[in-house]
Protein backbone atom coordinates (compact mmCIF):
# COMPACT_ATOMS: atom_id res chain seq x y z
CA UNK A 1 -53.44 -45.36 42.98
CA UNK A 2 -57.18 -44.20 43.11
CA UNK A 3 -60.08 -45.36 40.99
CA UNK A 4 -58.83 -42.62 38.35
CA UNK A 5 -55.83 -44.03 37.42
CA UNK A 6 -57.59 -47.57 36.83
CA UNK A 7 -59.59 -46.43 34.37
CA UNK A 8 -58.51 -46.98 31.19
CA UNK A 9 -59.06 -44.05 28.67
CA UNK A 10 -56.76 -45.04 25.00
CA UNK A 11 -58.96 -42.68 23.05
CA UNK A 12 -56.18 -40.33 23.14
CA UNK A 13 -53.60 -42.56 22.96
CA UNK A 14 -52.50 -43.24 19.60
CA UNK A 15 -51.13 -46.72 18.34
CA UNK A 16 -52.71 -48.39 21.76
CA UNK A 17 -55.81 -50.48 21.87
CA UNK A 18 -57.16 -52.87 24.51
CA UNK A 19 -57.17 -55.69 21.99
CA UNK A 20 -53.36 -55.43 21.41
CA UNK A 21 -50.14 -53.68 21.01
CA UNK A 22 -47.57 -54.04 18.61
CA UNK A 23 -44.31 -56.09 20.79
CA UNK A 24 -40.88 -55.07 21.16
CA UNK A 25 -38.84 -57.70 21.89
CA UNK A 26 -34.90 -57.33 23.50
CA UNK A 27 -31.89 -59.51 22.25
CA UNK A 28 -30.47 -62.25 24.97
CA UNK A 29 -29.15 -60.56 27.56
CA UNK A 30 -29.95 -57.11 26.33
CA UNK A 31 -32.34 -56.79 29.64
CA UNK A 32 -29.94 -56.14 32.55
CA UNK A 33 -30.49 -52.38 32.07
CA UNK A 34 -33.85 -51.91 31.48
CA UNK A 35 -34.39 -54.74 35.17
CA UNK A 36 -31.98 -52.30 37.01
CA UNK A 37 -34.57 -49.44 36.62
CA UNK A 38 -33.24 -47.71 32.96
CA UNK A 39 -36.33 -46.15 30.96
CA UNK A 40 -34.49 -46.69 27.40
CA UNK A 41 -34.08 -49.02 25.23
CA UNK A 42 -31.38 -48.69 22.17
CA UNK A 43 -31.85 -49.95 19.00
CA UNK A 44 -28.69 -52.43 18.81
CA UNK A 45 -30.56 -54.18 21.88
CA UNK A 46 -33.55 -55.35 19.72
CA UNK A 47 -34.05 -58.45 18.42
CA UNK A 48 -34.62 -57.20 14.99
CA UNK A 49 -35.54 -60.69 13.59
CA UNK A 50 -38.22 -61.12 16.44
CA UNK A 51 -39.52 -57.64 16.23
CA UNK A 52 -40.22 -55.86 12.66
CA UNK A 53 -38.72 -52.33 14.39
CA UNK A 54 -38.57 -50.55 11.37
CA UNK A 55 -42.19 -51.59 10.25
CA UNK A 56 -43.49 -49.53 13.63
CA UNK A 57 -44.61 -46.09 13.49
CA UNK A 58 -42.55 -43.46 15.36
CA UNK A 59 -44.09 -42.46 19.09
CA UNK A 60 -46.54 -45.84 18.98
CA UNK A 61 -46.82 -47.36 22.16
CA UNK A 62 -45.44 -50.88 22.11
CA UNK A 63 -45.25 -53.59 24.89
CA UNK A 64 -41.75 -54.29 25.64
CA UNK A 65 -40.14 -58.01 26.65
CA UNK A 66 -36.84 -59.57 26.95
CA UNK A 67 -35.13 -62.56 25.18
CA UNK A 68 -36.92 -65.66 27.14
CA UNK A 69 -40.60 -63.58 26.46
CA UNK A 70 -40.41 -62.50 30.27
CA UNK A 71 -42.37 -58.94 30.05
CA UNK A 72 -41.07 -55.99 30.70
CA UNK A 73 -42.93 -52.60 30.29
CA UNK A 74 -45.04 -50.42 28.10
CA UNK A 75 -43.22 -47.90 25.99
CA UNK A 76 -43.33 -45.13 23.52
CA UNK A 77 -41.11 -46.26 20.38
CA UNK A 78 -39.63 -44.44 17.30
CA UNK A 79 -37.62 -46.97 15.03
CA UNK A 80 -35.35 -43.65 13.30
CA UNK A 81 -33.64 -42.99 16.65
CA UNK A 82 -30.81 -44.48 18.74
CA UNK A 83 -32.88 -44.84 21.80
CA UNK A 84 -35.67 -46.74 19.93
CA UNK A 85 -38.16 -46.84 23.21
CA UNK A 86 -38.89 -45.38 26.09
CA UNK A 87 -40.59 -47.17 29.48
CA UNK A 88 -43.66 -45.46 30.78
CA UNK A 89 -45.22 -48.01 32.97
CA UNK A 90 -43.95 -51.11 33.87
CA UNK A 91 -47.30 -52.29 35.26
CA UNK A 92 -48.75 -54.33 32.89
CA UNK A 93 -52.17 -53.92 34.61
CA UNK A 94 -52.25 -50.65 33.85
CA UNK A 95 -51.29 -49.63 30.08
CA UNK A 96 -50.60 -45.56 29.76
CA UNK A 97 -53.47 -43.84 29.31
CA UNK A 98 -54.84 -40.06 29.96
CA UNK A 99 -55.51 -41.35 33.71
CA UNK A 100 -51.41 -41.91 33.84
CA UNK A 101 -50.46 -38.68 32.94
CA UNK A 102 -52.75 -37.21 35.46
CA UNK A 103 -51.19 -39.40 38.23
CA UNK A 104 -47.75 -38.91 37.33
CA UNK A 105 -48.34 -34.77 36.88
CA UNK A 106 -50.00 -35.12 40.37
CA UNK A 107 -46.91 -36.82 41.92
CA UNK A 108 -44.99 -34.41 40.17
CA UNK A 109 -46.47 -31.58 41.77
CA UNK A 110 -46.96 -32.87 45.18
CA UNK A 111 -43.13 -32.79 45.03
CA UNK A 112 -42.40 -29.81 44.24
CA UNK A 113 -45.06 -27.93 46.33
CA UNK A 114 -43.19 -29.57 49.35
CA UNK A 115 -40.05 -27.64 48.32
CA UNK A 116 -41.31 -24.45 46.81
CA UNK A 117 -43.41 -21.81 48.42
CA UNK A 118 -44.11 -20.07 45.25
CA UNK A 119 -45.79 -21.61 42.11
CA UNK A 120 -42.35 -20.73 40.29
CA UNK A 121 -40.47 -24.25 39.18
CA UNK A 122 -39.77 -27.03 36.98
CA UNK A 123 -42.37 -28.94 37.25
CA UNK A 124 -41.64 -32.21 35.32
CA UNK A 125 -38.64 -33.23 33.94
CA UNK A 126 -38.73 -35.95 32.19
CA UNK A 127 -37.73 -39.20 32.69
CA UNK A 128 -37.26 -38.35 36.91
CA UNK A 129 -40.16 -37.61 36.52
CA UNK A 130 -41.44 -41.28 34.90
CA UNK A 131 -42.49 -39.04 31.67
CA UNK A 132 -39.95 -39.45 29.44
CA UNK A 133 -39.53 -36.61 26.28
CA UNK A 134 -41.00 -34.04 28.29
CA UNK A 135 -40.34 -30.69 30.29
CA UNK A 136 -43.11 -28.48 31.79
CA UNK A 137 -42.11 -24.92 33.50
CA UNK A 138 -44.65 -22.92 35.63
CA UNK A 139 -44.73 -19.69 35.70
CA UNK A 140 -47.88 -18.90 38.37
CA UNK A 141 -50.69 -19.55 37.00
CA UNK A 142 -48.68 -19.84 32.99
CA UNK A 143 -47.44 -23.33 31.75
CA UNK A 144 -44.41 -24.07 29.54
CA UNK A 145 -44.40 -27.43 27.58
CA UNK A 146 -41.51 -28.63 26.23
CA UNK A 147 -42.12 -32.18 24.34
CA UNK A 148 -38.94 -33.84 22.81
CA UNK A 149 -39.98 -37.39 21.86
CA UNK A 150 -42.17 -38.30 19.66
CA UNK A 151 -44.26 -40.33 21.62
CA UNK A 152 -45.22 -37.92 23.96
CA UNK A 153 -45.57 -35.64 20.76
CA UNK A 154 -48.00 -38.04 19.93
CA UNK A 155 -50.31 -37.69 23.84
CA UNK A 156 -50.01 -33.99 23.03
CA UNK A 157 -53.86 -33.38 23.22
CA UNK A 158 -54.03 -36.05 26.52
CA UNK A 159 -50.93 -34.11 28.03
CA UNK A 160 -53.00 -30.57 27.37
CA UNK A 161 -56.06 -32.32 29.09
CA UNK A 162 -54.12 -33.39 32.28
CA UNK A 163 -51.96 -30.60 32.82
CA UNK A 164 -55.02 -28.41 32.58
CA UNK A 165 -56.84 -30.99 34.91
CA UNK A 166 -54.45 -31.13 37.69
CA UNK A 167 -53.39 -27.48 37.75
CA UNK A 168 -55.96 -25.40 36.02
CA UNK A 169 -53.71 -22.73 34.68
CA UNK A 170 -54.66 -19.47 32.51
CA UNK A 171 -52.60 -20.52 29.48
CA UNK A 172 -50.35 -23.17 27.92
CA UNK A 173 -47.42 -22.68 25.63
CA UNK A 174 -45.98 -25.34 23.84
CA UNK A 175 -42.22 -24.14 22.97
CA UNK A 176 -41.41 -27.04 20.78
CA UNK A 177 -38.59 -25.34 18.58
CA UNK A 178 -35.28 -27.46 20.07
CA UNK A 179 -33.46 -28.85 17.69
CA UNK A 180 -33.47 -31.79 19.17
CA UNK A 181 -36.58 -32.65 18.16
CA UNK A 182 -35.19 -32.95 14.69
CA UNK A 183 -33.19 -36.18 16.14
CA UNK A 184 -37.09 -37.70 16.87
CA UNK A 185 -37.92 -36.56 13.20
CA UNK A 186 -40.17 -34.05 14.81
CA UNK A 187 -40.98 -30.54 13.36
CA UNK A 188 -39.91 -27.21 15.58
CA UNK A 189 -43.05 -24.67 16.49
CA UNK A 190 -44.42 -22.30 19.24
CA UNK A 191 -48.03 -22.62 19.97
CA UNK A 192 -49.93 -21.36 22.84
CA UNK A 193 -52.53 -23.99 22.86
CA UNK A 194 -54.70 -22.67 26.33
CA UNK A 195 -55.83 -19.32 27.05
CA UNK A 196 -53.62 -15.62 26.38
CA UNK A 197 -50.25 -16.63 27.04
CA UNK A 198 -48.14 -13.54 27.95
CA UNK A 199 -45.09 -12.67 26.04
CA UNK A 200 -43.36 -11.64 29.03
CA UNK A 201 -44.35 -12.73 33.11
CA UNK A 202 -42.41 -12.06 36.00
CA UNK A 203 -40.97 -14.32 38.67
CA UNK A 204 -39.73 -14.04 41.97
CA UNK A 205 -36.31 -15.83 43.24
CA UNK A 206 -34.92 -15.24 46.39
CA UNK A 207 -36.92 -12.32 47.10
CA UNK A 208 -35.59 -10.66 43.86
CA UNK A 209 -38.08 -10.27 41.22
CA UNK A 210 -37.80 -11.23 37.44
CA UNK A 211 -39.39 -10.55 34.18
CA UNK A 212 -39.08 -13.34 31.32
CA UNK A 213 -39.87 -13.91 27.77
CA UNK A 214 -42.21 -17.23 27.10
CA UNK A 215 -42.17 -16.95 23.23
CA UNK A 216 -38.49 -15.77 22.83
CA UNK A 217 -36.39 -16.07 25.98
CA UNK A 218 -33.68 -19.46 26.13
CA UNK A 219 -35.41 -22.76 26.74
CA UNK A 220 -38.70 -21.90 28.14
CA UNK A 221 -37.62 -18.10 29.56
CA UNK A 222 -35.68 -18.85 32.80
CA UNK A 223 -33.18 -21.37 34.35
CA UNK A 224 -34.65 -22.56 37.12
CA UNK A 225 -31.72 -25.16 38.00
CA UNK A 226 -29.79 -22.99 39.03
CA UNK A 227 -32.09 -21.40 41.60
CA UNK A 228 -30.10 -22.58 44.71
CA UNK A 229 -27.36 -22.69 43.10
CA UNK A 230 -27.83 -18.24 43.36
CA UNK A 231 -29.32 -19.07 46.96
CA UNK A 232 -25.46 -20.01 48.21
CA UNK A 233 -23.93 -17.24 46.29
CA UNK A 234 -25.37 -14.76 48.29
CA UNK A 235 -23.30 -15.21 51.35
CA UNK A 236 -19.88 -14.17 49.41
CA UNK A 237 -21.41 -11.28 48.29
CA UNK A 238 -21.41 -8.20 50.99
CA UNK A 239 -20.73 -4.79 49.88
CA UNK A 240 -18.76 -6.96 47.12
CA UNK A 241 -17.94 -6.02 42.88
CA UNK A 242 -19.07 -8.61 41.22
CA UNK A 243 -18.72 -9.93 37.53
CA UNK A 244 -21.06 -12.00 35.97
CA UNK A 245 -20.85 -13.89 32.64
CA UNK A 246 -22.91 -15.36 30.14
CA UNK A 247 -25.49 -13.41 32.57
CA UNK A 248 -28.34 -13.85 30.24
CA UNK A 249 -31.30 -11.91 31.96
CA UNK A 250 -29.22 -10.99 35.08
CA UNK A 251 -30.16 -13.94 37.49
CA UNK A 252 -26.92 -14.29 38.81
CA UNK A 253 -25.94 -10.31 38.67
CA UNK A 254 -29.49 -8.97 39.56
CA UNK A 255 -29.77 -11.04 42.39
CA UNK A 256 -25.93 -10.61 43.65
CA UNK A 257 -26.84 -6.44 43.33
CA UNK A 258 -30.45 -7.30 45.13
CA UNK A 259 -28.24 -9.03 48.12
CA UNK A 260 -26.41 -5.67 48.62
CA UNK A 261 -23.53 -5.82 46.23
CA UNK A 262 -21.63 -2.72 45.58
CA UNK A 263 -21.19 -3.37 41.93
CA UNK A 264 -22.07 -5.69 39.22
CA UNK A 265 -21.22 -5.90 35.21
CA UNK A 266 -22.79 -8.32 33.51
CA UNK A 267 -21.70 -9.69 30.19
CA UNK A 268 -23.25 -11.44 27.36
CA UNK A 269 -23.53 -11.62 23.72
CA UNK A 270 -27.08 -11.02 23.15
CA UNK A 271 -28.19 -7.82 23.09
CA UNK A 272 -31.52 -8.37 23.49
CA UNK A 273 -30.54 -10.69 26.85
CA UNK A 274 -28.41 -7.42 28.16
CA UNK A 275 -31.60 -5.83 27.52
CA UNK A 276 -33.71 -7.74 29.69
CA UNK A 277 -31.10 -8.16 32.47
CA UNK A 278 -30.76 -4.36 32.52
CA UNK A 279 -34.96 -4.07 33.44
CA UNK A 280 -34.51 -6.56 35.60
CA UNK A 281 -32.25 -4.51 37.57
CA UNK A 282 -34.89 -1.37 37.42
CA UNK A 283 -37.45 -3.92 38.71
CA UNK A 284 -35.57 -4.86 41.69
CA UNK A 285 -34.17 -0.75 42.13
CA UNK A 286 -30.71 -2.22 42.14
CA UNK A 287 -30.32 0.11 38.39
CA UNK A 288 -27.31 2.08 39.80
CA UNK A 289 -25.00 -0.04 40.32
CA UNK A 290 -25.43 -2.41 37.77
CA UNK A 291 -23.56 -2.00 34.06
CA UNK A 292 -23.59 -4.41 31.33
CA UNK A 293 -20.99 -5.20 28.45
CA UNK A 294 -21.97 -6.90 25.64
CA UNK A 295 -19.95 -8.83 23.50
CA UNK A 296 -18.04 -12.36 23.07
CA UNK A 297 -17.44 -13.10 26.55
CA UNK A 298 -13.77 -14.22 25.87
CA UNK A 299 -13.06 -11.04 24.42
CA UNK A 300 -14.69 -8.74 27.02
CA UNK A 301 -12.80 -10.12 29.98
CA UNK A 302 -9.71 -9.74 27.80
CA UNK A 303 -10.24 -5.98 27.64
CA UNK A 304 -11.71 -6.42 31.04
CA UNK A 305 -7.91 -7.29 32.05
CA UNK A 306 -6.11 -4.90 29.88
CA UNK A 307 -8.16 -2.53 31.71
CA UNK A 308 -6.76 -3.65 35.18
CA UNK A 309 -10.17 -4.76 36.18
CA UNK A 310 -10.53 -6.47 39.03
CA UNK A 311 -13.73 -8.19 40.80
CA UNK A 312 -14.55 -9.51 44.39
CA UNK A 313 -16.52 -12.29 43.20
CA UNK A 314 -16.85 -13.39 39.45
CA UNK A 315 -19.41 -15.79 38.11
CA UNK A 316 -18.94 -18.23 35.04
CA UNK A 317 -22.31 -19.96 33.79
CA UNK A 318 -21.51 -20.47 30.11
CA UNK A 319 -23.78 -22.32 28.33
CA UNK A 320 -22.92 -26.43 27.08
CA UNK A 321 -19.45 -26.26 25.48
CA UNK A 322 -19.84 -29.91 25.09
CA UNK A 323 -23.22 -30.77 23.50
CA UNK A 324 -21.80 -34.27 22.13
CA UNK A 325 -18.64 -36.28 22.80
CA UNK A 326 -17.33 -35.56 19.88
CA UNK A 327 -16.91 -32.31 20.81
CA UNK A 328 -14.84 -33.05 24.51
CA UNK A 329 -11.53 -31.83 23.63
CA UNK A 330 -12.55 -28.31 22.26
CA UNK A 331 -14.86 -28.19 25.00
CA UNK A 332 -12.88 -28.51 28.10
CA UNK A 333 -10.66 -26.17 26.79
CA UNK A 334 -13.12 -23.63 26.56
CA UNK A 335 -14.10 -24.46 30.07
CA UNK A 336 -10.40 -24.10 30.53
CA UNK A 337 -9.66 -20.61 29.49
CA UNK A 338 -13.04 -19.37 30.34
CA UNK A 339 -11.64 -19.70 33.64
CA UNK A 340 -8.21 -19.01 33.28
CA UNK A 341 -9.89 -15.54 32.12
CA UNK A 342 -12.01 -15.06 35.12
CA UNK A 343 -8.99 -15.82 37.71
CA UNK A 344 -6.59 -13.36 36.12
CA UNK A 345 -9.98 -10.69 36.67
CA UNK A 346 -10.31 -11.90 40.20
CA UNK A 347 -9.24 -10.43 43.60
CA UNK A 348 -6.16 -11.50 45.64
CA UNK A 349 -8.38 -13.08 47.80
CA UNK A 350 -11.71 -13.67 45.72
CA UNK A 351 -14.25 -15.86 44.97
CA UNK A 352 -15.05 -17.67 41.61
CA UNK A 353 -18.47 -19.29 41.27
CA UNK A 354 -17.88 -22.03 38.16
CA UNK A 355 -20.33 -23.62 36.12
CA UNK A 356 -20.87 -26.46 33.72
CA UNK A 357 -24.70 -27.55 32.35
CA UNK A 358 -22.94 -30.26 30.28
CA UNK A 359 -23.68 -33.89 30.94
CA UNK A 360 -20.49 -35.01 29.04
CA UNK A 361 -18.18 -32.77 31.44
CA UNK A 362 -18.92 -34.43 35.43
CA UNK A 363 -17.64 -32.66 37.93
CA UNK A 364 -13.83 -33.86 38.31
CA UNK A 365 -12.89 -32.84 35.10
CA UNK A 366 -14.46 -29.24 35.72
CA UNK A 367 -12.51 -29.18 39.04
CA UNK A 368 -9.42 -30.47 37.01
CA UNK A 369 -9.77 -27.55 34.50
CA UNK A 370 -10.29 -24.91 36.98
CA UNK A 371 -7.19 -26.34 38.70
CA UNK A 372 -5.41 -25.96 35.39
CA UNK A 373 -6.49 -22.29 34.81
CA UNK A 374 -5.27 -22.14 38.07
CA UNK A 375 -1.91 -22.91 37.63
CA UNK A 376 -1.79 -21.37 34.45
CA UNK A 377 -2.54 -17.74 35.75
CA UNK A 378 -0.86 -18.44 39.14
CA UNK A 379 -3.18 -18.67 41.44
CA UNK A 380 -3.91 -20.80 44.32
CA UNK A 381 -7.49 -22.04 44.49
CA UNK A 382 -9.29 -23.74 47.11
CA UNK A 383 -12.89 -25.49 46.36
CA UNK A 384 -15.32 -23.90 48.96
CA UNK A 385 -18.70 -25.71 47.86
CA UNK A 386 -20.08 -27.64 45.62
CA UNK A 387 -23.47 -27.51 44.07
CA UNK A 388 -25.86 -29.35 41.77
CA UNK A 389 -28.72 -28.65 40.42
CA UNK A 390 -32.19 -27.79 41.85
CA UNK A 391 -34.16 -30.57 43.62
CA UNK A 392 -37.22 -29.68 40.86
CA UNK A 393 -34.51 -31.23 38.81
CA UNK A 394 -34.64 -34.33 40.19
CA UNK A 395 -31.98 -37.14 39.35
CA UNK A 396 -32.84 -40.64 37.95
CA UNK A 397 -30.36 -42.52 40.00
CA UNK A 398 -29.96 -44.91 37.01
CA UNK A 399 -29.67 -42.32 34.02
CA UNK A 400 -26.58 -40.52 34.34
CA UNK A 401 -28.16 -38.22 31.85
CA UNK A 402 -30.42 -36.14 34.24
CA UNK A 403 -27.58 -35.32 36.65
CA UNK A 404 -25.50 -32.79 34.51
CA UNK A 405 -25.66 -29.58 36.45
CA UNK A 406 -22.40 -28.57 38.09
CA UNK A 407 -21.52 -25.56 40.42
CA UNK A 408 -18.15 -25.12 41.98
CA UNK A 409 -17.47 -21.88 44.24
CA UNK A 410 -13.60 -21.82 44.96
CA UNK A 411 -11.30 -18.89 46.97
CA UNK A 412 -8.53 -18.24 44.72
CA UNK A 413 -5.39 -16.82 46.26
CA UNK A 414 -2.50 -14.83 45.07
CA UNK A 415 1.36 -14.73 46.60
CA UNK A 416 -0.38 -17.55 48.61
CA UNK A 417 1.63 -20.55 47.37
């Protein structure tokens, strides 16, 4: 690993100390997971009697071991939450330090610049990328930091320190206003916290070019998941009209009009996204044959139809309709009509690109609900591709969790059947 990462640095580390760490200790039997290669560790799985979980303080680092004292791993903790630790080393030689983030960032990044000619990616995310709780997006030489546990909340100045070692960049923004930090009992902010972090940058995708907001845009400013996800949508396009909703900042409908498409609408409910997605299209030239609607995107493509509009391709990349399980049913009928919508829009012989960014929704039920829309607006449909999501968004083989993107690209037929 290099003489860096054996030097032990825990002076930004808070909780740790080379004398001793507080001890987590796992109920009989509670283990399997955590041996088959799971980071997390849930709360019912602690031996509560053993360990005083509710005395520790929320992001300390803890050492972690199972039933019969076998050790396990070092982890971040938090005692309020569900998943009450998370593994970040499981090399007891080596407790996390300042030293680990650097190596792991530096893996991270060797990655990536395998796969991506331009500096424009995800470039850790999170647990795949043996840092659990956090995101980081670059934008050139700009950084994006997403932290959503509290432990890693807590290596905030060590995690400033390494990504600036290993990469150097002009500026740093920390866009920590999810809500989902409020499940960690963490507060929401924006701070830029290196250098003059520009409100807007722009990006290039496919040979299409893209300006984003940092401070205000979705997320950090840009999906890049979906990246070649847009790279297999070009061949359907052509000389093609295409419709493209919840476009956001025109990724999807920019770069569709950049590959030579005769028409695109966007739609969306944000004005301010229409906004951006309509200079995107001046940046690229493509201006002129690119409109945008905004509004509820249920209701557009309802007047859409009572119009007798019809498109050669139409793209559906709505954001999570299913956030929690809870919320399933209402969900997947969303998904359901969403797409019942864009068939009734579509050519006799067209293609619809659908999508689905929620974990709770795999793939066959997607399929299943296109199938129904299908039916129900008598259509024929065949599935053409499938697609996942980026390779900077690698999967953690055992958390089900990080593979959640879904992209389905189907011919639908009429009179065929």
């Amino acid at each position: 690993m290099g003489d860096e990462y054996m030097i032990r640095d825990f002076s930004l580390i808070p909780g740790a100390s080379e004398m001793s760490l507080p001890l987590l200790k796992l109920r009989k039997n509670q283990d399997r997971r955590v041996r088959a290669g799971h980071p997390w560790i849930y709360s019912n799985e602690v031996d509560t009697a053993a360990t005083p979980l509710k005395t520790l303080e929320p992001g300390c680092l803890v050492e972690v071991e199972n039933a019969a004292g076998k050790w396990l791993g070092y982890a971040h903790a938090n005692p309020h939450t569900l998943i009450c630790a998370r593994l970040l080393s499981r090399d007891r030689a080596h407790p996390p330090d300042r030293s680990l983030l650097v190596h792991r960032i530096k893996i991270a990044l060797s990655g990536r610049s395998r796969l991506y000619a331009d500096p424009y990616y995800r470039l850790v995310f999170g647990e795949s990328d043996a840092l659990p709780g956090l995101v980081v997006d670059r934008y050139g030489d700009v950084l994006v930091v997403q932290i959503g546990s509290a432990g890693m909340e807590r290596m905030r100045e060590a995690l400033i320190a390494a990504l600036d070692k290993v990469l150097k960049p002009s500026a740093i923004l920390l866009r920590n206003d999810s809500p989902t930090r409020e499940l960690e009992g963490l507060s929401r902010y924006i701070e830029p916290v290196k250098g003059e972090v520009p409100d807007r940058v722009v990006l290039s995708e496919g040979g299409a070019r893209f300006e984003v907001s940092l401070f205000e845009g979705q997320k950090t400013g840009w999906f890049y998941d979906q990246a070649y996800n847009r790279d297999r949508m070009i061949r359907f396009i052509g000389d093609k009209r295409v419709l493209d909703v919840f476009s956001y900042v025109g990724a999807w409908g920019v770069r569709a009009a950049h590959a030579g498409a005769k028409r695109v609408t966007l739609v969306d409910a944000s004005a301010r996204a229409i906004d951006s997605a309509l200079r995107n299209a001046e940046l690229n030239g493509v201006e002129s044959r690119v409109d945008a609607l905004q509004g509820d995107a249920f209701e557009v493509l309802r007047v859409l139809r009572g119009q007798r509009q019809r498109f050669d391709v139409v793209i559906v990349d709505p954001p999570a309709f299913i956030k929690k399980r809870k919320d399933h049913k209402a969900g997947a009928l969303a998904y359901q009509r969403i797409n019942d919508a864009a068939l009734r829009l579509l050519e006799r012989d067209g293609v619809l690109i659908s999508s689905s960014c929620s974990h709770h929704f795999p793939e066959e039920q997607l399929l299943d609900r296109v199938q129904r829309a299908a039916r129900h607006s008598d259509r024929y449909v065949q599935l053409l591709l499938r697609g996942s999501q980026a390779p900077d968004h690698p999967v953690h083989p055992a958390v089900a969790e990080t593979h959640y993107l879904k992209a389905l690209y189907f011919r639908g037929l009429t009179g065929f059947w």
